[in-house]
Protein backbone atom coordinates (compact mmCIF):
# COMPACT_ATOMS: atom_id res chain seq x y z
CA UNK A 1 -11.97 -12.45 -22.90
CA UNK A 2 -14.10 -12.55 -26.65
CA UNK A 3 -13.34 -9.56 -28.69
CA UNK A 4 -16.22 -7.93 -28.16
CA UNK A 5 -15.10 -7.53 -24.29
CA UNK A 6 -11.67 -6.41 -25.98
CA UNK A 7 -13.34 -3.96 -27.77
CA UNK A 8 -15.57 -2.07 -25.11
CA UNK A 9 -12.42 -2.10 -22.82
CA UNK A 10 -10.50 -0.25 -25.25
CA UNK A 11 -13.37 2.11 -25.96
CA UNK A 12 -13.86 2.88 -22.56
CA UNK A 13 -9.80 3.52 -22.34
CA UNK A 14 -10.12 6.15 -25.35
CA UNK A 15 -13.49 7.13 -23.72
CA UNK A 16 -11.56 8.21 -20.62
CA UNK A 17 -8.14 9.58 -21.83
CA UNK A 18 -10.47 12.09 -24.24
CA UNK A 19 -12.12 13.39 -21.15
CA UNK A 20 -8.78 13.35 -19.46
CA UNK A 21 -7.32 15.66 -22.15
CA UNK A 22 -10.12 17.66 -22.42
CA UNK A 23 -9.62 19.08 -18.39
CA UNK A 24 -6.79 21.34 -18.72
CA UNK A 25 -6.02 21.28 -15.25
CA UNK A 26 -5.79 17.98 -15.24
CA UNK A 27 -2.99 18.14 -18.62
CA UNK A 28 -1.03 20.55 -16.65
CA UNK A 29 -0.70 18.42 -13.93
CA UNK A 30 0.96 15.64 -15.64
CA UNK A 31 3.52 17.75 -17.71
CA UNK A 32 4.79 18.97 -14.43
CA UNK A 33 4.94 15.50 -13.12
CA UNK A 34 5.76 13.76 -16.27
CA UNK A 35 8.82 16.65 -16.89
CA UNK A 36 10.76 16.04 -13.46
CA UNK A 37 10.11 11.98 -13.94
CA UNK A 38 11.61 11.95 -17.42
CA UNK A 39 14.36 14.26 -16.33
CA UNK A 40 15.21 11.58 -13.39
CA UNK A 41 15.22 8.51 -15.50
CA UNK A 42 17.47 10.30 -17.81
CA UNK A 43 19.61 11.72 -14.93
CA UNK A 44 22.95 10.36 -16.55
CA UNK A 45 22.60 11.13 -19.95
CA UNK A 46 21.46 14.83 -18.90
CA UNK A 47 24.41 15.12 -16.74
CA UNK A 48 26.67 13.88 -19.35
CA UNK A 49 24.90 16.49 -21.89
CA UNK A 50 25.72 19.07 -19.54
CA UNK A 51 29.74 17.75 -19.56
CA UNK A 52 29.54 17.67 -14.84
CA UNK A 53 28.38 14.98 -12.60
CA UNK A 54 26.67 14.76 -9.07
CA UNK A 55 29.79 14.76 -6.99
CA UNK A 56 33.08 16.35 -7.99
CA UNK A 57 33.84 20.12 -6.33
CA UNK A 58 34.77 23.13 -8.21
CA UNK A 59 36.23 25.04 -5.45
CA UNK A 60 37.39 27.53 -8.18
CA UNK A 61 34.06 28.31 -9.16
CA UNK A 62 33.40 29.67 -5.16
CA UNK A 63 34.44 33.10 -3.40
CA UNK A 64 37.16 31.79 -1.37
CA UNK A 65 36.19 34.24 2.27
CA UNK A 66 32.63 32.56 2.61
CA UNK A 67 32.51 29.83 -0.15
CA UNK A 68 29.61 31.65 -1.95
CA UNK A 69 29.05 30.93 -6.07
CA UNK A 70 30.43 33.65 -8.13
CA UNK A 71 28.31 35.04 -10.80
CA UNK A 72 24.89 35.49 -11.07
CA UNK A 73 22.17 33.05 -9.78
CA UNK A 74 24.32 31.07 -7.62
CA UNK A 75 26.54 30.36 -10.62
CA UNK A 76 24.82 29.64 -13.23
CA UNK A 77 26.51 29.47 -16.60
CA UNK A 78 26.66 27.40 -19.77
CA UNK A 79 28.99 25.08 -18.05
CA UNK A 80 26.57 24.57 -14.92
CA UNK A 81 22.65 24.85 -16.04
CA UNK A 82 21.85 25.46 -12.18
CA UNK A 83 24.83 26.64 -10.73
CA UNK A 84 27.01 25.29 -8.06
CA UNK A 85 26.30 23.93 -4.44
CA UNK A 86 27.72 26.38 -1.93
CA UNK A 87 31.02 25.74 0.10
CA UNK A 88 31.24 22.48 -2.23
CA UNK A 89 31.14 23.93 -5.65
CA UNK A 90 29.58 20.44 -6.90
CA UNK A 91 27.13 21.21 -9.75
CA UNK A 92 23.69 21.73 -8.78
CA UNK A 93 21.99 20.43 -11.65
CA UNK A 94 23.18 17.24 -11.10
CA UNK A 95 22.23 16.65 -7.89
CA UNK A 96 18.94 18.00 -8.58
CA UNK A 97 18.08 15.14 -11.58
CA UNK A 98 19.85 12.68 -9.69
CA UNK A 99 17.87 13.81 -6.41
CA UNK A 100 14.81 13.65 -8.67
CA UNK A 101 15.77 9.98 -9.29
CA UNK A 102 16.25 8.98 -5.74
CA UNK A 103 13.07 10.94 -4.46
CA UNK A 104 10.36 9.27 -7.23
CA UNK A 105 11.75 6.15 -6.85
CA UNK A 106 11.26 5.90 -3.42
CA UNK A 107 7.47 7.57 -3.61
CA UNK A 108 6.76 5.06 -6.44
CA UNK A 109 7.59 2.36 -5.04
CA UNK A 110 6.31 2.82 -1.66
CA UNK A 111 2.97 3.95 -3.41
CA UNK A 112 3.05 0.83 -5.33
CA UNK A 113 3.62 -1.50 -2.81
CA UNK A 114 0.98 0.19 -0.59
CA UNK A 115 -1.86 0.29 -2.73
CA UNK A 116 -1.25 -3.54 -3.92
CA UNK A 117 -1.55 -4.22 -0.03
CA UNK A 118 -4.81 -1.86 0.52
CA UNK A 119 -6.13 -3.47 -2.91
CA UNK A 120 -6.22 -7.21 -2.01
CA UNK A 121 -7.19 -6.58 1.63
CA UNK A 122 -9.63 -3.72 0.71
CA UNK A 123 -11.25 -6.18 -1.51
CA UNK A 124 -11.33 -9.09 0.56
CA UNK A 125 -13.09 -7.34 2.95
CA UNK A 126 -15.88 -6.01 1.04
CA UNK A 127 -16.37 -8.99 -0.51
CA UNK A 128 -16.16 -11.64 2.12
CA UNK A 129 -17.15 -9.60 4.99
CA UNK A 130 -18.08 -11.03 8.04
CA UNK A 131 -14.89 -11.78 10.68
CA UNK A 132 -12.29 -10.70 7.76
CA UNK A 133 -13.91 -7.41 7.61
CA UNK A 134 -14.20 -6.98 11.25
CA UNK A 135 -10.29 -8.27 11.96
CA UNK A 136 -9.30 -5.66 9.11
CA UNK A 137 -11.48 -2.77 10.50
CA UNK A 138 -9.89 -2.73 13.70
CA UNK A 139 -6.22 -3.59 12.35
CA UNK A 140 -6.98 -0.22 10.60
CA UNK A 141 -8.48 2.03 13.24
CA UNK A 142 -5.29 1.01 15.30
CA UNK A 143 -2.39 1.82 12.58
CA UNK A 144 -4.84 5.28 12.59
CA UNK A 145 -4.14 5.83 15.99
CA UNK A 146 -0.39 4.62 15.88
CA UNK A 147 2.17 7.38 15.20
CA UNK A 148 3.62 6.75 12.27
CA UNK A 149 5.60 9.91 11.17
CA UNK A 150 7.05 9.51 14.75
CA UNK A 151 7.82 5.50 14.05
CA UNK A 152 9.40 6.30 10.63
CA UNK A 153 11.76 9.13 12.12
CA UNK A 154 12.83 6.48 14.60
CA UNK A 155 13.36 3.77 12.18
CA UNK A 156 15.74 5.90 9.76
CA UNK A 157 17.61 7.16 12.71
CA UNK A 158 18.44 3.67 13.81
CA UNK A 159 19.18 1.63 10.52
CA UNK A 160 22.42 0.29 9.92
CA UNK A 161 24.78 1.55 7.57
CA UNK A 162 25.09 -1.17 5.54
CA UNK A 163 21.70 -1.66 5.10
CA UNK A 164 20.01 -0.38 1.72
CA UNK A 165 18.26 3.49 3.19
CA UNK A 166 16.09 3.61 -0.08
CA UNK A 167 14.65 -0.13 0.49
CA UNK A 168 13.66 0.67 4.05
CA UNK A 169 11.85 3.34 3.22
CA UNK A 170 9.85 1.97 0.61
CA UNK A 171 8.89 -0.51 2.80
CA UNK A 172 8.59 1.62 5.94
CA UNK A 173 6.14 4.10 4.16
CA UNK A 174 4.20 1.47 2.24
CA UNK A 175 3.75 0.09 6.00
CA UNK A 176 1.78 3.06 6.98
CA UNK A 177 0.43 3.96 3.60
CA UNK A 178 -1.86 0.76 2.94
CA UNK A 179 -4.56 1.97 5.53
CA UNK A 180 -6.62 4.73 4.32
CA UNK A 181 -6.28 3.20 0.44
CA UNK A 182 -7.38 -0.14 2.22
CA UNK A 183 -10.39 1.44 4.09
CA UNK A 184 -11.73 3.15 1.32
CA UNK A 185 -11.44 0.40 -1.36
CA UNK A 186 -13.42 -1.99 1.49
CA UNK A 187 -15.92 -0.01 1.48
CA UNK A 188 -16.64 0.34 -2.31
CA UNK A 189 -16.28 -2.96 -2.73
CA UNK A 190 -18.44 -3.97 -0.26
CA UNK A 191 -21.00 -1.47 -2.31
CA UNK A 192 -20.09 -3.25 -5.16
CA UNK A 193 -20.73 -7.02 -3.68
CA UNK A 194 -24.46 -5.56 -3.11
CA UNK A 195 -24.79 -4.84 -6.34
CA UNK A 196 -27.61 -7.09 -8.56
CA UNK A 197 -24.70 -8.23 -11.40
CA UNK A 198 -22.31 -9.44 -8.55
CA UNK A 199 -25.68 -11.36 -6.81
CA UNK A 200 -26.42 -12.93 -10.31
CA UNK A 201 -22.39 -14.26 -10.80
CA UNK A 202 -22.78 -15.79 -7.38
CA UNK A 203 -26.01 -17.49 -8.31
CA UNK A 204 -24.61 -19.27 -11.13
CA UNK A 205 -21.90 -20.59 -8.72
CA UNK A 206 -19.40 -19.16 -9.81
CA UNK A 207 -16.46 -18.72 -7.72
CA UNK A 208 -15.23 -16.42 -5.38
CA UNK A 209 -11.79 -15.57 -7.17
CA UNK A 210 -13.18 -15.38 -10.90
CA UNK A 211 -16.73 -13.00 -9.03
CA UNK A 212 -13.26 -10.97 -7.55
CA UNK A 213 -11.84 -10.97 -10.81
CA UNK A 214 -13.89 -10.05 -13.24
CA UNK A 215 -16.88 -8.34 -11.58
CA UNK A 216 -15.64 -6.28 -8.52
CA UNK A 217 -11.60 -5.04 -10.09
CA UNK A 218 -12.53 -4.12 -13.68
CA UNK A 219 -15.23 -1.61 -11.07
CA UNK A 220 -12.30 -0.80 -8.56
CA UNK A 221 -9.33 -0.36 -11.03
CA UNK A 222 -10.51 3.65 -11.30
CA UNK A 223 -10.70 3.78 -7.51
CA UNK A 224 -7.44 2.23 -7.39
CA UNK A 225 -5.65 4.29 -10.04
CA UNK A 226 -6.86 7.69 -8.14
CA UNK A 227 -5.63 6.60 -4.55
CA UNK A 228 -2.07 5.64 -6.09
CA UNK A 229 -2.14 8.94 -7.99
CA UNK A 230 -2.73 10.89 -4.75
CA UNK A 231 -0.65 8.90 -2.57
CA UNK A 232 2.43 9.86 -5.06
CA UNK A 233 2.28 13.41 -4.06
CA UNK A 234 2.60 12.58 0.02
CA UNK A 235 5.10 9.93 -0.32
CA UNK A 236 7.57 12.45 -2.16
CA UNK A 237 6.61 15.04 0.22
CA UNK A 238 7.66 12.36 3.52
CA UNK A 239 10.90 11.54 1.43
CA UNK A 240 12.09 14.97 1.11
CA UNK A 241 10.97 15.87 4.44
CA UNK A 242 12.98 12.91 6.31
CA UNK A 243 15.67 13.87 3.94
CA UNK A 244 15.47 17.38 5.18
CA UNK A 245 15.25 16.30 8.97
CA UNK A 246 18.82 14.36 8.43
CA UNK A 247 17.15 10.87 8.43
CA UNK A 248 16.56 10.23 4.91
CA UNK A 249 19.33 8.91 2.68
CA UNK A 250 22.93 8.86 2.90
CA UNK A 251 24.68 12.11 2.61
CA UNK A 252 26.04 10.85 -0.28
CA UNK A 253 22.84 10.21 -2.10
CA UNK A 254 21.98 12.91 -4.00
CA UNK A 255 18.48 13.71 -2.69
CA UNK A 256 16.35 17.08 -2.98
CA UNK A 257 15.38 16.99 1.01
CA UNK A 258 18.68 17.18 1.75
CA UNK A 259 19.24 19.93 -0.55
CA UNK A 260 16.34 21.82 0.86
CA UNK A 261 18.01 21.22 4.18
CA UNK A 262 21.40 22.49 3.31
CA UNK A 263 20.34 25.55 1.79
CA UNK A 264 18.76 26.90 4.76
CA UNK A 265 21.78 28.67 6.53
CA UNK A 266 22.18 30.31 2.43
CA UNK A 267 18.42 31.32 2.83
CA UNK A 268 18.91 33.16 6.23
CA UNK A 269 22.09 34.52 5.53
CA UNK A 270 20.80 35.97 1.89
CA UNK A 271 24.32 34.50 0.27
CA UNK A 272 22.76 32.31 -2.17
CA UNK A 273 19.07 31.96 -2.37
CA UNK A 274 19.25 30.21 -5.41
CA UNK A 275 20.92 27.16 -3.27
CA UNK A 276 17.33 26.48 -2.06
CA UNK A 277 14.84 27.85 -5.32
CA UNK A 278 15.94 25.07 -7.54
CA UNK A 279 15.11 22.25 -5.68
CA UNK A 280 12.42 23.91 -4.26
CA UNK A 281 10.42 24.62 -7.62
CA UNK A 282 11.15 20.74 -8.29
CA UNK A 283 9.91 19.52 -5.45
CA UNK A 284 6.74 21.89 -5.65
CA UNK A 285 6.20 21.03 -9.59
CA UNK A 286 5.85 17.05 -8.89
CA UNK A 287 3.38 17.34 -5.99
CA UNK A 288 1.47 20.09 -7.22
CA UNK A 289 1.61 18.36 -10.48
CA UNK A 290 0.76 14.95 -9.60
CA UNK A 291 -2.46 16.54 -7.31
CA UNK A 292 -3.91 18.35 -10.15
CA UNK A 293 -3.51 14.96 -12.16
CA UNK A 294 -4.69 12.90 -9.21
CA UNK A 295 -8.03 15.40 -9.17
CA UNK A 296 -8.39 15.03 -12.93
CA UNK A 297 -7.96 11.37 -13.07
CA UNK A 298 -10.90 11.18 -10.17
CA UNK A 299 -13.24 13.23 -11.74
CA UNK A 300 -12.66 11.27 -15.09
CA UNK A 301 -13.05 8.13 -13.94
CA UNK A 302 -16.20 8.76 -11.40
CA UNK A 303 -14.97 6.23 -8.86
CA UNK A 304 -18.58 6.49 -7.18
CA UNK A 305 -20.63 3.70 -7.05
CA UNK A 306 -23.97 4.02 -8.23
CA UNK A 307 -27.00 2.24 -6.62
CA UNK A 308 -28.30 -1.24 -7.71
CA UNK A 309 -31.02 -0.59 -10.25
């Protein structure tokens, strides 16, 4: 790459983080996913600030007839930032940043992992078309029809013990998460390969993999960057959720589904609505977050593809 290619790369990246920053939405959005992220990664040295840790009771911290937190908001003091876990007494902050950790990790790296897949076949298809395309299109419309929430209940609920929860699902959601990212990256590719400066690369002869590389990405990298960004969101919402329906991770891996799903018998009851708030707002501040950034970021970049000239 010269440096004059070096240069209009960066000044398109400045170009498009000053239009990012100007869309307050947008800003908003990524504090309240950047805040719970950072929190996460920094799960043990938080924990350790606060002087508790993710798993040892404080029995003496409950009302010993129904194992409710004393004090106010389910026990909140200086000692414990979010209070205490019902019946347990184990500090709820702690599992909260270390649920945090488990839950992102997952929905990154399943998001990850998925849009690599739906990236290289996506592109493939656009660009080669022909029987590739056609194979791909209809290995598509059948993982649309398959039922894949269904599938990944049934997988959890069978997978051994010893085997690593957190891996499986990465791979079990990036399994069904490649197809719509995949779909829609074909097809702007293939508007892309139509285009006159793609037509002009391939008259020169040059070939496929350096017209792929630096005609058609550097055009799909915004796409690319906006599907990941809203495929974050729904992979942290499918974590929790399998977490919540008892066939996430272990029971004793701090995760916020669970939570969620423990703190419903507290929630009917009235005892400790606190038990569910906490995780709730987290889990609510990193989708909601990363959609508003995932909007932003598509309206920034202006994925579309304009017609050849």
């Amino acid at each position: 790459m010269s440096i004059t290619e070096i240069e209009q790369a960066e000044g398109r990246r400045s170009s498009v983080l000053r239009r990012f920053l100007r869309r307050k939405s947008g800003v908003a959005g990524l504090v309240m996913l950047v805040v719970p992220l950072v929190a996460g990664l920094c799960a043990p040295l938080l924990v350790r600030l606060e002087g508790q840790d993710p798993h040892t009771f404080h029995t003496d911290l409950l009302d010993p007839d129904g194992g409710r937190p004393l004090g106010a908001l389910g026990g909140v003091s200086a000692d414990h930032w979010l209070g205490v876990v019902p019946v347990t007494g184990i500090d709820l902050f702690a599992q909260i940043v270390y649920g945090i950790r488990s839950s992102l990790f997952i929905a990154f790296g399943a998001s990850i992992l998925a849009i690599v897949v739906a990236a290289v076949l996506g592109t493939a298809m656009g660009y080669f078309g022909g029987w590739l395309n056609a194979v791909g299109g209809r290995l598509i419309d059948f993982m649309f029809g398959f039922p894949g929430l269904m599938f990944v209940i049934a997988i959890m609920a069978i997978v051994p013990p010893e085997m690593p929860r957190g891996l499986v699902l990465v791979l079990v959601l990036a399994f069904f998460g490649w197809t719509v990212p995949a779909r829609i990256i074909g097809a702007q590719a293939s508007a892309i390969n139509a285009r006159a400066f793609v037509e002009a690369a391939r008259a020169t002869g040059a070939p496929a993999s350096q017209i792929i590389r630096r005609e058609m990405l550097p055009h799909l990298f915004g796409l690319v960057v906006v599907l990941f960004a809203m495929s974050l969101p729904a992979n942290v919402s499918v974590v929790a959720g399998l977490s919540f329906l008892g066939v996430g991770l272990r029971g004793d891996v701090p995760d916020l589904g669970k939570l969620l799903s423990d703190s419903l018998p507290w929630i009917y009851s009235g005892a400790d609505v606190w038990y569910m708030l906490f995780p709730g707002a987290v889990v609510f501040l990193i989708v909601f977050g990363a959609t508003l950034a995932g909007d932003a970021l598509r309206d920034v970049l202006d994925v579309r593809t304009e017609d050849a000239a």
